[in-house]
PDB file of N, CA and C in Angstrom:
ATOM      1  N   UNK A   1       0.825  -1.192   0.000  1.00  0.00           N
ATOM      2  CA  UNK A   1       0.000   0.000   0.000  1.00  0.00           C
ATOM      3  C   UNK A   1       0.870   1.257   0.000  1.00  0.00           C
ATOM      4  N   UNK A   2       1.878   1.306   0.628  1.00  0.00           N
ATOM      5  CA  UNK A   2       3.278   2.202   0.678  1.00  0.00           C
ATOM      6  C   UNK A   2       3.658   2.890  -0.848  1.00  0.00           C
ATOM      7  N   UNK A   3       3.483   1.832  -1.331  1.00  0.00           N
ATOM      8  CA  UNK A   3       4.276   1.997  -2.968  1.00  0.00           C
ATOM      9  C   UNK A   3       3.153   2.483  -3.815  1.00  0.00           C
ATOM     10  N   UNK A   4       2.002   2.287  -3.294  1.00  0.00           N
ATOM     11  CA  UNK A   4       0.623   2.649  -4.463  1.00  0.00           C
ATOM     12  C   UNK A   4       0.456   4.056  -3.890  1.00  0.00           C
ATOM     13  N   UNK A   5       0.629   4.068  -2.672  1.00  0.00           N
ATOM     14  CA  UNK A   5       0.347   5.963  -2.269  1.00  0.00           C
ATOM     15  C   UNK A   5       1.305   6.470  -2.836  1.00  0.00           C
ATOM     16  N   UNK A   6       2.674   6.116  -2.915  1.00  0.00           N
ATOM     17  CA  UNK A   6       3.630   7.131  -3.479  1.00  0.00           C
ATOM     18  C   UNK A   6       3.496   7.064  -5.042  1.00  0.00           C
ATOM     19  N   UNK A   7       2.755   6.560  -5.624  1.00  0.00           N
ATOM     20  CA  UNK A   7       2.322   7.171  -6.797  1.00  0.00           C
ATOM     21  C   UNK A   7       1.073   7.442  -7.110  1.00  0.00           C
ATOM     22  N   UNK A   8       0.174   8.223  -5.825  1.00  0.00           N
ATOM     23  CA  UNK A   8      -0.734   8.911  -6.263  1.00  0.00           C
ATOM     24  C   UNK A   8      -0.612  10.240  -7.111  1.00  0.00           C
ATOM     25  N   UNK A   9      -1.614   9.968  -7.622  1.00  0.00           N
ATOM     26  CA  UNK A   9      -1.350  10.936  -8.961  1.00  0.00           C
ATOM     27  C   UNK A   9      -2.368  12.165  -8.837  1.00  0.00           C
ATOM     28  N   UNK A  10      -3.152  12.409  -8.000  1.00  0.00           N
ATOM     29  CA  UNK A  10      -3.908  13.529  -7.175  1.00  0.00           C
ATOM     30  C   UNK A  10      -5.598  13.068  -7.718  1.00  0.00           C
ATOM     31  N   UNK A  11      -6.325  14.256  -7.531  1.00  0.00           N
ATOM     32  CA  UNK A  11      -7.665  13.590  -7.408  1.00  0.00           C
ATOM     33  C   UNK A  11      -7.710  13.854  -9.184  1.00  0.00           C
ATOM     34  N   UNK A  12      -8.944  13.097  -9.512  1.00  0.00           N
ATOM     35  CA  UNK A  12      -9.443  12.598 -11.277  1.00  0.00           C
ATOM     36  C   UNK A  12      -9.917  13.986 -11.755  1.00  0.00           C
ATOM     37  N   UNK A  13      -9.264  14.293 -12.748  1.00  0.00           N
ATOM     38  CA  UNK A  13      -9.722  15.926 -13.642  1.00  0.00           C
ATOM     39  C   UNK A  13     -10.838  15.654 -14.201  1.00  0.00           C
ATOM     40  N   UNK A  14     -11.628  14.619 -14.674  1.00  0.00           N
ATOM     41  CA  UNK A  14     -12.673  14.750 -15.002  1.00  0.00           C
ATOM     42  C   UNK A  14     -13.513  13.264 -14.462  1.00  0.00           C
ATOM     43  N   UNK A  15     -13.957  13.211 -13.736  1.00  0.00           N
ATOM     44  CA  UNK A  15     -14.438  11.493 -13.041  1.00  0.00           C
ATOM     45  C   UNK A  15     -15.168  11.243 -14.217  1.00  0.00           C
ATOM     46  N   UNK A  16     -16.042  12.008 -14.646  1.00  0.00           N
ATOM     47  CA  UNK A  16     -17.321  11.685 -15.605  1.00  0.00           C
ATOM     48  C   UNK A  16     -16.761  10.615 -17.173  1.00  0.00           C
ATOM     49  N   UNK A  17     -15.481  10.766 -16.827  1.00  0.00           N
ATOM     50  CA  UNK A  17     -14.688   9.791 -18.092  1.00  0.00           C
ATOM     51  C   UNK A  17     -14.948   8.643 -17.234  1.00  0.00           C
ATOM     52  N   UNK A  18     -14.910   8.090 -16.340  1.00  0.00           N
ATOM     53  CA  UNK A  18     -14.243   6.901 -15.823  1.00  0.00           C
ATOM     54  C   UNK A  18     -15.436   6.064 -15.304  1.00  0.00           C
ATOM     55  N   UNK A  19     -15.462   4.738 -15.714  1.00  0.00           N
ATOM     56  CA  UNK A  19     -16.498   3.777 -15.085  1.00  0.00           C
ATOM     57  C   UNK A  19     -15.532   2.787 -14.162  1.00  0.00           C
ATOM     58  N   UNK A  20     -15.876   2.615 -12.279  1.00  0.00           N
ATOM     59  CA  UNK A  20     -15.278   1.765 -11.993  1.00  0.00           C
ATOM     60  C   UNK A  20     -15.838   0.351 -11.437  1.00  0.00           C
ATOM     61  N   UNK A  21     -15.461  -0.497 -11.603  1.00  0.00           N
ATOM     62  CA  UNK A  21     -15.932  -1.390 -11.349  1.00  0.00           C
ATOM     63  C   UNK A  21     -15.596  -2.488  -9.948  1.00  0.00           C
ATOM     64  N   UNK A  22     -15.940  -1.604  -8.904  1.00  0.00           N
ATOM     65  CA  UNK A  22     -15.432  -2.309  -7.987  1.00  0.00           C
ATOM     66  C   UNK A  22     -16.441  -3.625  -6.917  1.00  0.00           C
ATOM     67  N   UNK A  23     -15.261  -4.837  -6.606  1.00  0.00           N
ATOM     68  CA  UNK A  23     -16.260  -5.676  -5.721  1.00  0.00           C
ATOM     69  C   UNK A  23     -16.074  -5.632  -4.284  1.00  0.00           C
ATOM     70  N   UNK A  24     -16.487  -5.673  -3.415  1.00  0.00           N
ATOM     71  CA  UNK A  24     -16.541  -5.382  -1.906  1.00  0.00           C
ATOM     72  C   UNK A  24     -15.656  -6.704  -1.260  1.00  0.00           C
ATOM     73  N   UNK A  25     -15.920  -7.899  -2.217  1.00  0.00           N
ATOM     74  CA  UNK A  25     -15.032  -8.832  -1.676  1.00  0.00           C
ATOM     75  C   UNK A  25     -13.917  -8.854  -2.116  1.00  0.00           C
ATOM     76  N   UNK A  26     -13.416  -7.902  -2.702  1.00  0.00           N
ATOM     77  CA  UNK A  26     -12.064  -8.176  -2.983  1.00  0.00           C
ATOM     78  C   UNK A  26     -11.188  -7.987  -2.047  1.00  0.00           C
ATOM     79  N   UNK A  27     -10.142  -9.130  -1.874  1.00  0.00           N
ATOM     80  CA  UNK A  27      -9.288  -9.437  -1.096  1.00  0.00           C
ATOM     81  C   UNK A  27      -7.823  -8.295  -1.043  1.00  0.00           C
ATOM     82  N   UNK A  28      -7.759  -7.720  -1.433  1.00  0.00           N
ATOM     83  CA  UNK A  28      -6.221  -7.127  -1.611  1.00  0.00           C
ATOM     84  C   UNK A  28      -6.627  -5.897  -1.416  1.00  0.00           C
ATOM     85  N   UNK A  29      -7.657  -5.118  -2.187  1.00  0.00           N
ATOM     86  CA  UNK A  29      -8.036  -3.637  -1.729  1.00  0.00           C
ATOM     87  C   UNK A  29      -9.730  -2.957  -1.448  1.00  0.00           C
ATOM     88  N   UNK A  30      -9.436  -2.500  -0.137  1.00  0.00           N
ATOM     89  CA  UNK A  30     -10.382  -2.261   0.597  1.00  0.00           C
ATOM     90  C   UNK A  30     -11.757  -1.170  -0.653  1.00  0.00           C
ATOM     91  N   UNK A  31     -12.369  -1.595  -0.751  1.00  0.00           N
ATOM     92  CA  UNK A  31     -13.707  -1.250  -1.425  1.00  0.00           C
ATOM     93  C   UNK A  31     -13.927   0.126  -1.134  1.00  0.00           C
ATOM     94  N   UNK A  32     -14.017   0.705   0.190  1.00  0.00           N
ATOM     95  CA  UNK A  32     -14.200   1.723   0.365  1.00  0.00           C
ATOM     96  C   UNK A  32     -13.552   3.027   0.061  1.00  0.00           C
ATOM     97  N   UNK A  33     -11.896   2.555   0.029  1.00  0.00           N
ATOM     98  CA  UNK A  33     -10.736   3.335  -0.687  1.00  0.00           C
ATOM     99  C   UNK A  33     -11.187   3.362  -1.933  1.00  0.00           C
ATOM    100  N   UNK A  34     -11.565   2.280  -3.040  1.00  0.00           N
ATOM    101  CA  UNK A  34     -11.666   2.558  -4.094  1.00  0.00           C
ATOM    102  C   UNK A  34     -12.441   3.385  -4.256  1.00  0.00           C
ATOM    103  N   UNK A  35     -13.633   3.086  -3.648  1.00  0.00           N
ATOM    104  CA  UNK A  35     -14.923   4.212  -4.004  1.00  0.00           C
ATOM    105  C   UNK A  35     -14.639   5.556  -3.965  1.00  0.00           C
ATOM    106  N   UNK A  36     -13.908   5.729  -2.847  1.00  0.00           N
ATOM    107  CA  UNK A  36     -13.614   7.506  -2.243  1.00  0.00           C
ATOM    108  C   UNK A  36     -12.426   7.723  -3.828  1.00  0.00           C
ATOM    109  N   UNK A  37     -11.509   6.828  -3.820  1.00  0.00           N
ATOM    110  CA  UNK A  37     -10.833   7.652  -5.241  1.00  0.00           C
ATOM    111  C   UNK A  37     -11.370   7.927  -6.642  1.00  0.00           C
ATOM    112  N   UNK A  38     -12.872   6.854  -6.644  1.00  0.00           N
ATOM    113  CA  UNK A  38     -13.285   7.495  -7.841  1.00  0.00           C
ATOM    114  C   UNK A  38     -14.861   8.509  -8.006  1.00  0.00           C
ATOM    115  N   UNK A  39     -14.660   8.986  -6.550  1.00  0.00           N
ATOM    116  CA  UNK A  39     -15.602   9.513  -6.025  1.00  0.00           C
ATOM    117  C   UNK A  39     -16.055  10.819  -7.745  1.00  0.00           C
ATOM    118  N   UNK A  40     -17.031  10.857  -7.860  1.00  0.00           N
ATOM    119  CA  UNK A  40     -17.952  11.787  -8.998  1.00  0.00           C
ATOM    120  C   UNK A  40     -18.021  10.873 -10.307  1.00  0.00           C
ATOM    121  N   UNK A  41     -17.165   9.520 -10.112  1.00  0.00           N
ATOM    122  CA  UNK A  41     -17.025   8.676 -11.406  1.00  0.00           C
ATOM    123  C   UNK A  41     -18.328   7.911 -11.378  1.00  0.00           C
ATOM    124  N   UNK A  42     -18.387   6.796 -12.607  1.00  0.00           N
ATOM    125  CA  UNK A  42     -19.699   5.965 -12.725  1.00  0.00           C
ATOM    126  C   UNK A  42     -18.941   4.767 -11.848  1.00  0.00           C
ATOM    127  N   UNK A  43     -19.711   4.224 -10.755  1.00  0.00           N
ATOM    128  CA  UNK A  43     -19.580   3.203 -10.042  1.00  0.00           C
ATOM    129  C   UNK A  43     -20.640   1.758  -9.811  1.00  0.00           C
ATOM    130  N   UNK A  44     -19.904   1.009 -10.340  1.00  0.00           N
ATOM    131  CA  UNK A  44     -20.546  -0.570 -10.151  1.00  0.00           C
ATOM    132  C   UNK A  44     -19.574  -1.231  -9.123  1.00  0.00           C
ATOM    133  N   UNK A  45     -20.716  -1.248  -7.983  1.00  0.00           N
ATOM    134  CA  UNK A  45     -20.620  -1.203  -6.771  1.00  0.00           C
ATOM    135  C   UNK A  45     -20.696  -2.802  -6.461  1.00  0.00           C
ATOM    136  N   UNK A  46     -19.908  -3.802  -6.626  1.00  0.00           N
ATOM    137  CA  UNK A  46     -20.647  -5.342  -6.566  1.00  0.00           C
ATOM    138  C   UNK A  46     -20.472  -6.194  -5.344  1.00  0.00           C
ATOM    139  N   UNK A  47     -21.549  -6.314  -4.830  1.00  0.00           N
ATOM    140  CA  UNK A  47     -21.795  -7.292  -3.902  1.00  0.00           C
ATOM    141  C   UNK A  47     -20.976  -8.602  -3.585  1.00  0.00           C
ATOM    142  N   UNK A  48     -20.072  -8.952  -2.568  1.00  0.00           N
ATOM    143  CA  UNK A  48     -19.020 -10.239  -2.895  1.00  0.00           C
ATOM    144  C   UNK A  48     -17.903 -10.033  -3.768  1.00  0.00           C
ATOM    145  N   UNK A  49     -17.854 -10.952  -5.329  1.00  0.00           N
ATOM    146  CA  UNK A  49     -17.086 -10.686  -5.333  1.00  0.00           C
ATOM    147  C   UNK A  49     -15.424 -10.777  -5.387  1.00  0.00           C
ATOM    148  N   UNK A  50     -14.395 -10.743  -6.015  1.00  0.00           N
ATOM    149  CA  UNK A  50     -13.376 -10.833  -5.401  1.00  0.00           C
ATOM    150  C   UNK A  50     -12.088  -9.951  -6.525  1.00  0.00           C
ATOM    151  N   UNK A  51     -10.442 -10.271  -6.401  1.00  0.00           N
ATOM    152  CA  UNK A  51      -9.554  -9.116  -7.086  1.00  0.00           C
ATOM    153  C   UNK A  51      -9.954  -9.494  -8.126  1.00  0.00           C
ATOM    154  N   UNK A  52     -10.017 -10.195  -8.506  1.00  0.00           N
ATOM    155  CA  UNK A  52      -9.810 -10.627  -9.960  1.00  0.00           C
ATOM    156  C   UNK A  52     -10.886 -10.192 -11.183  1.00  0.00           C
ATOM    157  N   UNK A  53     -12.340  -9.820  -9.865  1.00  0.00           N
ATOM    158  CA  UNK A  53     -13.369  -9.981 -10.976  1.00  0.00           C
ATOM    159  C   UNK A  53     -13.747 -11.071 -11.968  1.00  0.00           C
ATOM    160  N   UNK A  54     -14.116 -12.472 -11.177  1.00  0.00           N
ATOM    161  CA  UNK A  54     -14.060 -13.555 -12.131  1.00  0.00           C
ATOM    162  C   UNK A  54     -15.173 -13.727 -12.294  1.00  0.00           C
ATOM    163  N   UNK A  55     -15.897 -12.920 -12.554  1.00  0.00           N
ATOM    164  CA  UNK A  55     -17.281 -12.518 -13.001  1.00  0.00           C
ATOM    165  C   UNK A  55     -17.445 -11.238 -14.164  1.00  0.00           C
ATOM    166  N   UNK A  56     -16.214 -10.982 -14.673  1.00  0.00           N
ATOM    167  CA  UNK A  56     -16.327  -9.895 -15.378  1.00  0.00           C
ATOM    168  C   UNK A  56     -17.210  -9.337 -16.385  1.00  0.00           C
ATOM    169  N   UNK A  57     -17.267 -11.112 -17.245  1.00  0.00           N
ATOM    170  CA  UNK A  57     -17.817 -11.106 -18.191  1.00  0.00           C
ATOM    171  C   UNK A  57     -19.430 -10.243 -17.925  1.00  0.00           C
ATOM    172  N   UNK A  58     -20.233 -10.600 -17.172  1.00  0.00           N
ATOM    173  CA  UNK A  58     -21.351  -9.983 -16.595  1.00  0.00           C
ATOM    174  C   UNK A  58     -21.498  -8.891 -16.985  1.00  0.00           C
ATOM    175  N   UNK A  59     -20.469  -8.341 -16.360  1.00  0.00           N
ATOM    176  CA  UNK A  59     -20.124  -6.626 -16.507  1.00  0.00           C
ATOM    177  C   UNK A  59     -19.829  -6.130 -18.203  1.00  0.00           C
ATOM    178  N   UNK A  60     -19.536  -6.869 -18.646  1.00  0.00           N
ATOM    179  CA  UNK A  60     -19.299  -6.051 -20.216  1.00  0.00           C
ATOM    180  C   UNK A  60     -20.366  -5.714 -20.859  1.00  0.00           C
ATOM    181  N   UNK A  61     -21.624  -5.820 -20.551  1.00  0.00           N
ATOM    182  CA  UNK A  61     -22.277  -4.754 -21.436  1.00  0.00           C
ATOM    183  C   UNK A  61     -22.303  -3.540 -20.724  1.00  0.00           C
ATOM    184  N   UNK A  62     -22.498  -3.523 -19.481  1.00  0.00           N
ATOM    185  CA  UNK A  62     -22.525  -1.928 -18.818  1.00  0.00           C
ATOM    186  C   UNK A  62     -21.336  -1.086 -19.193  1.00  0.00           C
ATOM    187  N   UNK A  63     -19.843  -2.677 -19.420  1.00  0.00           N
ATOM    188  CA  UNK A  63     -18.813  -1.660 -19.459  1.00  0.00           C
ATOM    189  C   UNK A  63     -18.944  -1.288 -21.302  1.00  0.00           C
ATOM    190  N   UNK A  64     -19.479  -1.405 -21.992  1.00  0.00           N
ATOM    191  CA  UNK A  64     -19.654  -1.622 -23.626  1.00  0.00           C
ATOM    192  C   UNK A  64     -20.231  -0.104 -23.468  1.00  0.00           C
ATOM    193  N   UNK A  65     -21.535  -0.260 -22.904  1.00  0.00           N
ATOM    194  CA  UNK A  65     -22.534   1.048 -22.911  1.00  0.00           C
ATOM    195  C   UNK A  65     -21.650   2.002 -22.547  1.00  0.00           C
ATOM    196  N   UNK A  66     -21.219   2.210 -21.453  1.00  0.00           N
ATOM    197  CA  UNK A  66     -20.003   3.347 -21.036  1.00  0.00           C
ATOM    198  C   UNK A  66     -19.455   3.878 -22.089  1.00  0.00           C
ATOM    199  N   UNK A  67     -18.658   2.949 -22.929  1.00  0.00           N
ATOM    200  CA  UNK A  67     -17.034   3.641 -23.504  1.00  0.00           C
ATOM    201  C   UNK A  67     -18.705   3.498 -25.093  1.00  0.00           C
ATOM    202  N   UNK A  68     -19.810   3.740 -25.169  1.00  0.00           N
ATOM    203  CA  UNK A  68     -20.532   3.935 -26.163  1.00  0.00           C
ATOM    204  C   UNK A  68     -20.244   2.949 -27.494  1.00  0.00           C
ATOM    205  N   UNK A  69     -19.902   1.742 -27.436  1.00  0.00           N
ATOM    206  CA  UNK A  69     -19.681   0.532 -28.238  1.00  0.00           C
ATOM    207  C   UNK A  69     -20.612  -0.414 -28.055  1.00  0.00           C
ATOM    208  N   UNK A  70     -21.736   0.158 -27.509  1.00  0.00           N
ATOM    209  CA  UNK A  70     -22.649  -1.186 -27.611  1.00  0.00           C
ATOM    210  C   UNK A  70     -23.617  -0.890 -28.399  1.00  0.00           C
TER     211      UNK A  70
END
């Protein structure tokens, strides 16, 4: 966590670009940190869960609709 703060890169110039996709069970980084850094961004907030997102597939049409390719 040491090494990921020292390359924070300050808060997001425009959130409204960014869809994140975070799961609450993920094991390595706390859910709530993520949320607060992409705080004004589009957030898929997922229940369980884990790093990897081995459920991703799920997620690709929301993430399709986002970047406007669907």
């Amino acid at each position: 966590m040491d090494e990921l703060r020292a390359l924070h890169a300050g808060p997001l110039k425009a959130p409204q670009n960014y869809l994140a996709v975070i799961a609450k069970g993920d094991e390595l980084l706390d859910w709530r940190e993520m949320a607060a850094r992409y705080q004004g961004a589009q957030l898929r907030l997922l229940e369980g869960g884990d790093h990897a997102l081995s459920d991703f597939d799920l997620h690709l049409p929301a993430i399709l609709d986002f970047l406007a390719l669907a």
